[in-house]
C-alpha atoms as a PDB file:
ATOM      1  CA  UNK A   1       0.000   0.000   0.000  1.00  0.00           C
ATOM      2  CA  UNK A   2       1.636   3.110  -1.370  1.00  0.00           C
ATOM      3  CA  UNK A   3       1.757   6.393   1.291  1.00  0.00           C
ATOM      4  CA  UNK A   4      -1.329   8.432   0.661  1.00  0.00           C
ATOM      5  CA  UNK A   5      -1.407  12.178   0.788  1.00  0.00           C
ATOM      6  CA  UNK A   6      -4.264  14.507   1.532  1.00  0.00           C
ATOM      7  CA  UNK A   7      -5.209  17.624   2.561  1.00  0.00           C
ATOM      8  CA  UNK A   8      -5.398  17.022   6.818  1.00  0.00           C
ATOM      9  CA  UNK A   9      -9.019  17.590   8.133  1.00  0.00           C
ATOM     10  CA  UNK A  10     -10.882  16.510  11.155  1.00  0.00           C
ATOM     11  CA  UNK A  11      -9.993  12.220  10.950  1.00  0.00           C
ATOM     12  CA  UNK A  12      -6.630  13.021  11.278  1.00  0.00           C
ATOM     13  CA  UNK A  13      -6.426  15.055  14.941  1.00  0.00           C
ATOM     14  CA  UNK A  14      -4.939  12.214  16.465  1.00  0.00           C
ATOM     15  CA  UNK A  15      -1.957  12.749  14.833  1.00  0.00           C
ATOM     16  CA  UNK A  16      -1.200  16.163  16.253  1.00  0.00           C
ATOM     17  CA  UNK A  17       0.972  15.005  19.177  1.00  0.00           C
ATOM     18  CA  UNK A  18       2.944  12.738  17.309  1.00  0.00           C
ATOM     19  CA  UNK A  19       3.610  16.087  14.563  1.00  0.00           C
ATOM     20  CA  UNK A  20       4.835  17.704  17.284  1.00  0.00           C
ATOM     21  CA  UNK A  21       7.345  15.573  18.666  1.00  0.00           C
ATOM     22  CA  UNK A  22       8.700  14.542  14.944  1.00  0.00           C
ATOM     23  CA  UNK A  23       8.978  18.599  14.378  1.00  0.00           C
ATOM     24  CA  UNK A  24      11.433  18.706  17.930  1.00  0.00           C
ATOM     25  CA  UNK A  25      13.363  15.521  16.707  1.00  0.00           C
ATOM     26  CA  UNK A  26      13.947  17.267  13.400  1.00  0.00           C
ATOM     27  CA  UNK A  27      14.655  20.234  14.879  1.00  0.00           C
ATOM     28  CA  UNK A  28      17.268  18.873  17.380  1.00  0.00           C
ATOM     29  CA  UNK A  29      18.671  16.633  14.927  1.00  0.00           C
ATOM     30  CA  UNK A  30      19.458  19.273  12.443  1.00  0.00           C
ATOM     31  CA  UNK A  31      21.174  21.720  15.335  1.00  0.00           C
ATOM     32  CA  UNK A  32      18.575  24.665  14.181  1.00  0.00           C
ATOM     33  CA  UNK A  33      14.671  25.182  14.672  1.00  0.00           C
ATOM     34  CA  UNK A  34      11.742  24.522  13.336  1.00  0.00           C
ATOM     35  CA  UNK A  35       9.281  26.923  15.327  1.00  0.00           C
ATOM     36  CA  UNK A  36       7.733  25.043  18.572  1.00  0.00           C
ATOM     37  CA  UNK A  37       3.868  24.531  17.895  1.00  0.00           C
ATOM     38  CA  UNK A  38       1.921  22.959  20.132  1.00  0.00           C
ATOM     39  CA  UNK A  39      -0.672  20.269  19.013  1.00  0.00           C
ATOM     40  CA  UNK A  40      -3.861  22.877  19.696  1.00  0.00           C
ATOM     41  CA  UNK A  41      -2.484  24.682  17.120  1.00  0.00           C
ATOM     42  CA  UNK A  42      -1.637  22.062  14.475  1.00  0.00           C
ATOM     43  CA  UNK A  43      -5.136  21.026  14.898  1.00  0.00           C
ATOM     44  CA  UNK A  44      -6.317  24.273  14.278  1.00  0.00           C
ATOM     45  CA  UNK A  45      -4.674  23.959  10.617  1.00  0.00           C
ATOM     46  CA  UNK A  46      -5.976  20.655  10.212  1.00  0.00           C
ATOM     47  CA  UNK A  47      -9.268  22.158  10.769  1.00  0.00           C
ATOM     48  CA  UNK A  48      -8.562  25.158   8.776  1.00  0.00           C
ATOM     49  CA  UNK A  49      -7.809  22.840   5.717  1.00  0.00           C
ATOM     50  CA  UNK A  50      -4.494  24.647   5.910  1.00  0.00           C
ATOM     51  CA  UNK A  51      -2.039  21.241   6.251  1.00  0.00           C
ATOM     52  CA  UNK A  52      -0.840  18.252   3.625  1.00  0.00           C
ATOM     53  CA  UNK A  53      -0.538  15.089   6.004  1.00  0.00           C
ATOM     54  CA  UNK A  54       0.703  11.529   4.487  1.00  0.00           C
ATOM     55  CA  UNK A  55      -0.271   8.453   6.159  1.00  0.00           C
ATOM     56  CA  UNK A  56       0.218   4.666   5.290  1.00  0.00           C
ATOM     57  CA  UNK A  57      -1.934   2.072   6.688  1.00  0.00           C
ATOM     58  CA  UNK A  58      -2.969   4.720   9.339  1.00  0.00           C
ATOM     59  CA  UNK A  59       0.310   5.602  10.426  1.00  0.00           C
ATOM     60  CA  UNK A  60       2.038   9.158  10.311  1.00  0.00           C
ATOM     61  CA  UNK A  61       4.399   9.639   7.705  1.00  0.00           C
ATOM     62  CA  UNK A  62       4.576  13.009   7.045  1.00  0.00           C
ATOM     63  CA  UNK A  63       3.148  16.515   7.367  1.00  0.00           C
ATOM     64  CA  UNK A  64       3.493  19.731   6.919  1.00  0.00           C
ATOM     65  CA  UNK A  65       1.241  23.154   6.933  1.00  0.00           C
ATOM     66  CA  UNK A  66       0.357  26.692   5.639  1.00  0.00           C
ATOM     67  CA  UNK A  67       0.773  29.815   7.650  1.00  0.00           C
ATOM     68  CA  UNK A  68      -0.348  33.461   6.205  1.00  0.00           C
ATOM     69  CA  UNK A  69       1.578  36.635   6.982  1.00  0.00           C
ATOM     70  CA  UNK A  70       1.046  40.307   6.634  1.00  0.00           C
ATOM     71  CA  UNK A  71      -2.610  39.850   5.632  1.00  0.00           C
ATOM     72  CA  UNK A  72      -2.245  37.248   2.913  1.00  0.00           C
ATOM     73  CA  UNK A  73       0.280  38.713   1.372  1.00  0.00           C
ATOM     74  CA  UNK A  74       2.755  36.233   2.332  1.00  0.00           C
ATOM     75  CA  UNK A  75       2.554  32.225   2.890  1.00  0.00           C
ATOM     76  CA  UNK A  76       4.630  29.968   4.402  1.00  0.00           C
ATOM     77  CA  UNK A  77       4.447  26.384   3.974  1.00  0.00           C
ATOM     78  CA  UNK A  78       5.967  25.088   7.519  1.00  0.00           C
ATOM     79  CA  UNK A  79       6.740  22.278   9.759  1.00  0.00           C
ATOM     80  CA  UNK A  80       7.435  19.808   7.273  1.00  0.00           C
ATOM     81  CA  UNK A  81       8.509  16.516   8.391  1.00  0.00           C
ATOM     82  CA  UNK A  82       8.866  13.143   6.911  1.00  0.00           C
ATOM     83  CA  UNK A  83       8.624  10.103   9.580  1.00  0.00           C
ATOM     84  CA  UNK A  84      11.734   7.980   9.680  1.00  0.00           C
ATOM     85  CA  UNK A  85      10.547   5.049   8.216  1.00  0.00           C
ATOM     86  CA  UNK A  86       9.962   7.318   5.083  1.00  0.00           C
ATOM     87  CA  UNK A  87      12.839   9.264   4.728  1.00  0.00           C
ATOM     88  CA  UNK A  88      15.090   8.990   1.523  1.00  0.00           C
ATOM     89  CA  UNK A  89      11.769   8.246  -0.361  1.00  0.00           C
ATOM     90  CA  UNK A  90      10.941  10.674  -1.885  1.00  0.00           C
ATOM     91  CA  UNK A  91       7.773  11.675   0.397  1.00  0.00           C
ATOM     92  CA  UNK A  92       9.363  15.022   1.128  1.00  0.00           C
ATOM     93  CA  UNK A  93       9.291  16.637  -2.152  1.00  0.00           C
ATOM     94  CA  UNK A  94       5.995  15.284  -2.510  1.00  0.00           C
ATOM     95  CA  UNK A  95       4.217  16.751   0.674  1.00  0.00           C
ATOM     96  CA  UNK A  96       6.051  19.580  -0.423  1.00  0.00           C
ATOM     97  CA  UNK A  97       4.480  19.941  -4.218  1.00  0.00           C
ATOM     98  CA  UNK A  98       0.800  18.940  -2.766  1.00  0.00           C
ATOM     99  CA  UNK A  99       1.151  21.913   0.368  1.00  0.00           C
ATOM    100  CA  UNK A 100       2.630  24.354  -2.656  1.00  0.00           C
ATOM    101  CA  UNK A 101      -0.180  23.619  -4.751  1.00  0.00           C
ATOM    102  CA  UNK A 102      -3.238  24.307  -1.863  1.00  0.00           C
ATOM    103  CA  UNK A 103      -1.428  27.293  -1.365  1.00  0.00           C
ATOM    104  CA  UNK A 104      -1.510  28.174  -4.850  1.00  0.00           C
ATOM    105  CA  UNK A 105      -5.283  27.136  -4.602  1.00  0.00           C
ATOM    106  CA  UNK A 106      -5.953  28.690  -1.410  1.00  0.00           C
ATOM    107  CA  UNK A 107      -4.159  31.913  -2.250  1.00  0.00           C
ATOM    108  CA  UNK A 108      -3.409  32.420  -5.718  1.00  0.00           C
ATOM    109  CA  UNK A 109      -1.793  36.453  -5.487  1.00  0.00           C
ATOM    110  CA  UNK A 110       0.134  35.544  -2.313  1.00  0.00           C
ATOM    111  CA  UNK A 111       4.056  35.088  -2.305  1.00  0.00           C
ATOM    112  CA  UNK A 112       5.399  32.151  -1.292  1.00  0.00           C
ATOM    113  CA  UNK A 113       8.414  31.654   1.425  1.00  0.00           C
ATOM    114  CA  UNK A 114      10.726  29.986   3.223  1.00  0.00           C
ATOM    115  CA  UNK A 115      13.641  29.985   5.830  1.00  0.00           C
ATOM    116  CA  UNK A 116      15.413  26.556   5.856  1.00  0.00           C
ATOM    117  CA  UNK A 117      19.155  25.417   6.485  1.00  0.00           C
ATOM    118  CA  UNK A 118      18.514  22.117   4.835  1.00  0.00           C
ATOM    119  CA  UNK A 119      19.905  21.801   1.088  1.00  0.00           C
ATOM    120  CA  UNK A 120      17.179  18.969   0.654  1.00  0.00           C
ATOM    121  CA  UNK A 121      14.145  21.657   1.120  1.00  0.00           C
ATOM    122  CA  UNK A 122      16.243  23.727  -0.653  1.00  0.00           C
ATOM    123  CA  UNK A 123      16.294  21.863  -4.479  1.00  0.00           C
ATOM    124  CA  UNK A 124      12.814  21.239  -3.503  1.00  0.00           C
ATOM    125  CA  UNK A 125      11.712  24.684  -3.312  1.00  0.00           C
ATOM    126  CA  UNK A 126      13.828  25.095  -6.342  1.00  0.00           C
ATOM    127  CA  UNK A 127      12.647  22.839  -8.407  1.00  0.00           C
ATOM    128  CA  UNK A 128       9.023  24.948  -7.773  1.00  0.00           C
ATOM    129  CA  UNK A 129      10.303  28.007  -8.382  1.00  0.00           C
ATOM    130  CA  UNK A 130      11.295  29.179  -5.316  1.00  0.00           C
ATOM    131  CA  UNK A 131      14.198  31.830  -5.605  1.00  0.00           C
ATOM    132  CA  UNK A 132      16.831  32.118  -3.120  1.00  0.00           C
ATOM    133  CA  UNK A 133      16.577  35.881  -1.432  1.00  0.00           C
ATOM    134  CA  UNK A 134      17.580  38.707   1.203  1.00  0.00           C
ATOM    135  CA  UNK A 135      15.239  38.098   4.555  1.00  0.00           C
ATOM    136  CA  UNK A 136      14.551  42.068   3.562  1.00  0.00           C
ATOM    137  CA  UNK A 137      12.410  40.764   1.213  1.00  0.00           C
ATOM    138  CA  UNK A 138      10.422  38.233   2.634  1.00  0.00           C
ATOM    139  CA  UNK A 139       7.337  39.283   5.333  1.00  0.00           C
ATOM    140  CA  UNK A 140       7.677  41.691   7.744  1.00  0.00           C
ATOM    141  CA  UNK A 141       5.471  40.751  10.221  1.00  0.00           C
ATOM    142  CA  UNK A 142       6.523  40.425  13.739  1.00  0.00           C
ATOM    143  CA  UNK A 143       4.564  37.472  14.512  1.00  0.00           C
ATOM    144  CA  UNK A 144       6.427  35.190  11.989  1.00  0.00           C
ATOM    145  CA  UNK A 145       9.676  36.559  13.106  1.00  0.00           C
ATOM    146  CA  UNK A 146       8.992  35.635  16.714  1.00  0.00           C
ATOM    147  CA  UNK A 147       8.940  32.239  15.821  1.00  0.00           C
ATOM    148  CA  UNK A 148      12.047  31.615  15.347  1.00  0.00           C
ATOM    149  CA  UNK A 149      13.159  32.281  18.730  1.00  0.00           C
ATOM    150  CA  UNK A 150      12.330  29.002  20.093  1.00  0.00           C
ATOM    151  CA  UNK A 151      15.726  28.295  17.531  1.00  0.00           C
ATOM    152  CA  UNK A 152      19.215  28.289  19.342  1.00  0.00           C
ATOM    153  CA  UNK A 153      20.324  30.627  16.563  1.00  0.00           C
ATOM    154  CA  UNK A 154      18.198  33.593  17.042  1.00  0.00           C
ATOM    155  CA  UNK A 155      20.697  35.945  18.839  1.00  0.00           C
ATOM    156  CA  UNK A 156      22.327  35.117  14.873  1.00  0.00           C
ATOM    157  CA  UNK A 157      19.277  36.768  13.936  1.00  0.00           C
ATOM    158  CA  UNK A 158      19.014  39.294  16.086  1.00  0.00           C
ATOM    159  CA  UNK A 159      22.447  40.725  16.291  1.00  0.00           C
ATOM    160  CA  UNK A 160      22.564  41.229  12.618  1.00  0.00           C
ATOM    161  CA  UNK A 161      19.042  43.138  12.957  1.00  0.00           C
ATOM    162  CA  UNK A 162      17.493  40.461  11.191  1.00  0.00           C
ATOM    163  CA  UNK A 163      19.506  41.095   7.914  1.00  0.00           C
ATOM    164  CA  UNK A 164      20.250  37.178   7.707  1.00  0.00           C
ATOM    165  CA  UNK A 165      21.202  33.752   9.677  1.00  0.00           C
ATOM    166  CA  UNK A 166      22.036  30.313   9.273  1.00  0.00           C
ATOM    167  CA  UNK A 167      18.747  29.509   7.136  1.00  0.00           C
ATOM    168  CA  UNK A 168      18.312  30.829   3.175  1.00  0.00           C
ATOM    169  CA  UNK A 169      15.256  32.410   2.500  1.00  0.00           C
ATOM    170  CA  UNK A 170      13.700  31.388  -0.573  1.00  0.00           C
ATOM    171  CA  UNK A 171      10.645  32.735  -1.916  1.00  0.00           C
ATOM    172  CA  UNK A 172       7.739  32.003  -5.132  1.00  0.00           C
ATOM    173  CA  UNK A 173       6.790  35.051  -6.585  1.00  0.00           C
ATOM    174  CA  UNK A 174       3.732  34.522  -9.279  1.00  0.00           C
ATOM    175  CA  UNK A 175       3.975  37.428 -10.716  1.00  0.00           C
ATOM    176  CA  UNK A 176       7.539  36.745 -11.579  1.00  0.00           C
ATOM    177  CA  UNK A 177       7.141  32.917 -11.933  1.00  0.00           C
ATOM    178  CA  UNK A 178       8.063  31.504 -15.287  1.00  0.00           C
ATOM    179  CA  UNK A 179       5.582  29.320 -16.900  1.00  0.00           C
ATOM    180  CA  UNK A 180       6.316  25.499 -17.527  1.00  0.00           C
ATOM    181  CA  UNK A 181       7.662  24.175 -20.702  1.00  0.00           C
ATOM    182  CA  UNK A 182       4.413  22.805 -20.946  1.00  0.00           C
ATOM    183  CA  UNK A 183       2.702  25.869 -20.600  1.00  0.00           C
ATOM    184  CA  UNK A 184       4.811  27.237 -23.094  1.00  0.00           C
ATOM    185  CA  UNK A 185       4.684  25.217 -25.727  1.00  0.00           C
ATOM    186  CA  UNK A 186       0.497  25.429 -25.182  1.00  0.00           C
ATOM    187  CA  UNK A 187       0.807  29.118 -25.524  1.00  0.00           C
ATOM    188  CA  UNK A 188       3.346  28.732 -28.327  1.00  0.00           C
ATOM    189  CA  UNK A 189       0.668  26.840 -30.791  1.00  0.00           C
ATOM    190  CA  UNK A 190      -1.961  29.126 -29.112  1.00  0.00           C
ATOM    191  CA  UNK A 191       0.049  32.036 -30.709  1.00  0.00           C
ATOM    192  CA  UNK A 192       0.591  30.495 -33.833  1.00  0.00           C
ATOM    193  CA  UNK A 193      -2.786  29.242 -34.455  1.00  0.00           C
ATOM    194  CA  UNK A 194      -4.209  32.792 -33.962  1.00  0.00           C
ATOM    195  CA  UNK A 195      -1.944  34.144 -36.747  1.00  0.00           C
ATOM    196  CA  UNK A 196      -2.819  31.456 -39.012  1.00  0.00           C
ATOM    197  CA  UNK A 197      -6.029  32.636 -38.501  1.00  0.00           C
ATOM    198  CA  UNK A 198      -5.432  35.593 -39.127  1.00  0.00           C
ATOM    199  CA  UNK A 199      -3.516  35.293 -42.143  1.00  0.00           C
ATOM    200  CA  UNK A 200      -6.593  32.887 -43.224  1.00  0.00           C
ATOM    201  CA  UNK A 201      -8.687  36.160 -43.133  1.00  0.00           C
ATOM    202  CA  UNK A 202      -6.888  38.730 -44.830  1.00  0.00           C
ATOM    203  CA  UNK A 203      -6.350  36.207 -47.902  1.00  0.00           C
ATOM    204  CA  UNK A 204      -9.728  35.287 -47.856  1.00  0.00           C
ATOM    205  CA  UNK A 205     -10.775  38.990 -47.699  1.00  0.00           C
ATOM    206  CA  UNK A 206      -8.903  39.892 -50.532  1.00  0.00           C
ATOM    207  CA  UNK A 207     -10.339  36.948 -52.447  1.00  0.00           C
ATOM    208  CA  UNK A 208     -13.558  38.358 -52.013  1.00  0.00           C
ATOM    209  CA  UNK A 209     -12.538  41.877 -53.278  1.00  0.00           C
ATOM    210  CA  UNK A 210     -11.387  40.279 -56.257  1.00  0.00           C
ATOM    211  CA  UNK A 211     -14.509  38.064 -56.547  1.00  0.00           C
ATOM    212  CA  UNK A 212     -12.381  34.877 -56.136  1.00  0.00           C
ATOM    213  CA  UNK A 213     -13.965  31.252 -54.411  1.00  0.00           C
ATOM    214  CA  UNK A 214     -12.780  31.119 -51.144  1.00  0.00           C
ATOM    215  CA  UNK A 215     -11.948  28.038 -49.459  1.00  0.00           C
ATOM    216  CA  UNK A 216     -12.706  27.634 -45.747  1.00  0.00           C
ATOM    217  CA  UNK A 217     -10.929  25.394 -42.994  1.00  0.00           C
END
């Protein structure tokens, strides 16, 4: 039975405890922090339809959730954590895509960011379209800030007046977001199909000046 990924609603509060410790082994295992949330409040995302949670045969294996900053201008897609059982699978970069794509869905003018120290999350967010950037241009919003000081780097933070740390911020713009090669090529024969059209007309126009049969497509 592969691991099956969802967006986390009301079946799945019995996971929050087990979240939470996963997010404090994560965070003590990489030396840095993933902000501290309590279970109350990952239920509250769960509830919000705010969080991407993977299971397998009713078992946690992974999980991570949307937070909104400086009144939806900003998102964050946080807390993500693969169980160990799971790890070098693959199941990262796919909670990752799915919680990417509700936010997308959830808020489609909103930039998307991220602090992280781990290279993994990084190529991940890459591979979206995250850019890496200054922490001047991510949110400004106290209340995201303040998380990070349950992270034994924040006088980092701090003393440089939050100008940078040990994590990369990274960040999905849509308004500056390249389209897909897919896309592309869609819009490419889009383009091209609405000159042949054009074209079509004109000659068929001056066919019919000249009192010529004109063929149609």
């Amino acid at each position: 039975m592969d691991v099956e990924i969802k967006t986390a609603n009301e079946h799945h509060l019995q996971f929050a405890e087990d979240i939470c410790q996963l997010m404090e082994q994560a965070a003590q295992q990489r030396g840095t922090g993933i902000a501290k949330r309590s279970p109350e409040y990952i239920k509250a995302k769960m509830m919000e339809g705010k969080a991407i949670i993977a299971t397998k045969e009713g078992h946690l294996a992974g999980f991570c959730y949307i937070e909104t900053w400086s009144h939806h201008k900003y998102v964050a897609n946080s807390g993500l954590i693969v169980h160990p059982d799971h790890r070098g699978t693959g199941l990262g970069k796919r909670i990752k895509k799915a919680v990417f794509n509700l936010s997308k869905e959830k808020y489609p003018g909103a930039k998307i960011f991220g602090i992280t120290t781990s290279l993994a999350v990084m190529k991940i967010n890459s591979d979206l379209g995250y850019k890496p950037v200054t922490f001047s241009e991510l949110t400004t919003d106290e209340k995201f800030w303040s998380g990070c000081k349950s992270c034994k780097n924040y006088d980092i933070l701090t003393r440089t007046e939050r100008s940078h740390c040990l994590c990369t911020g990274m960040l999905y713009d849509p308004m500056k977001a390249k389209p897909s090669r897919k896309v592309r090529d869609k819009e490419l024969r889009w383009q091209r199909f609405k000159r042949f059209v054009m074209l079509h007309g004109l000659k068929a126009k001056r066919k019919m000046r000249a009192g010529l049969k004109v063929k149609m497509f």
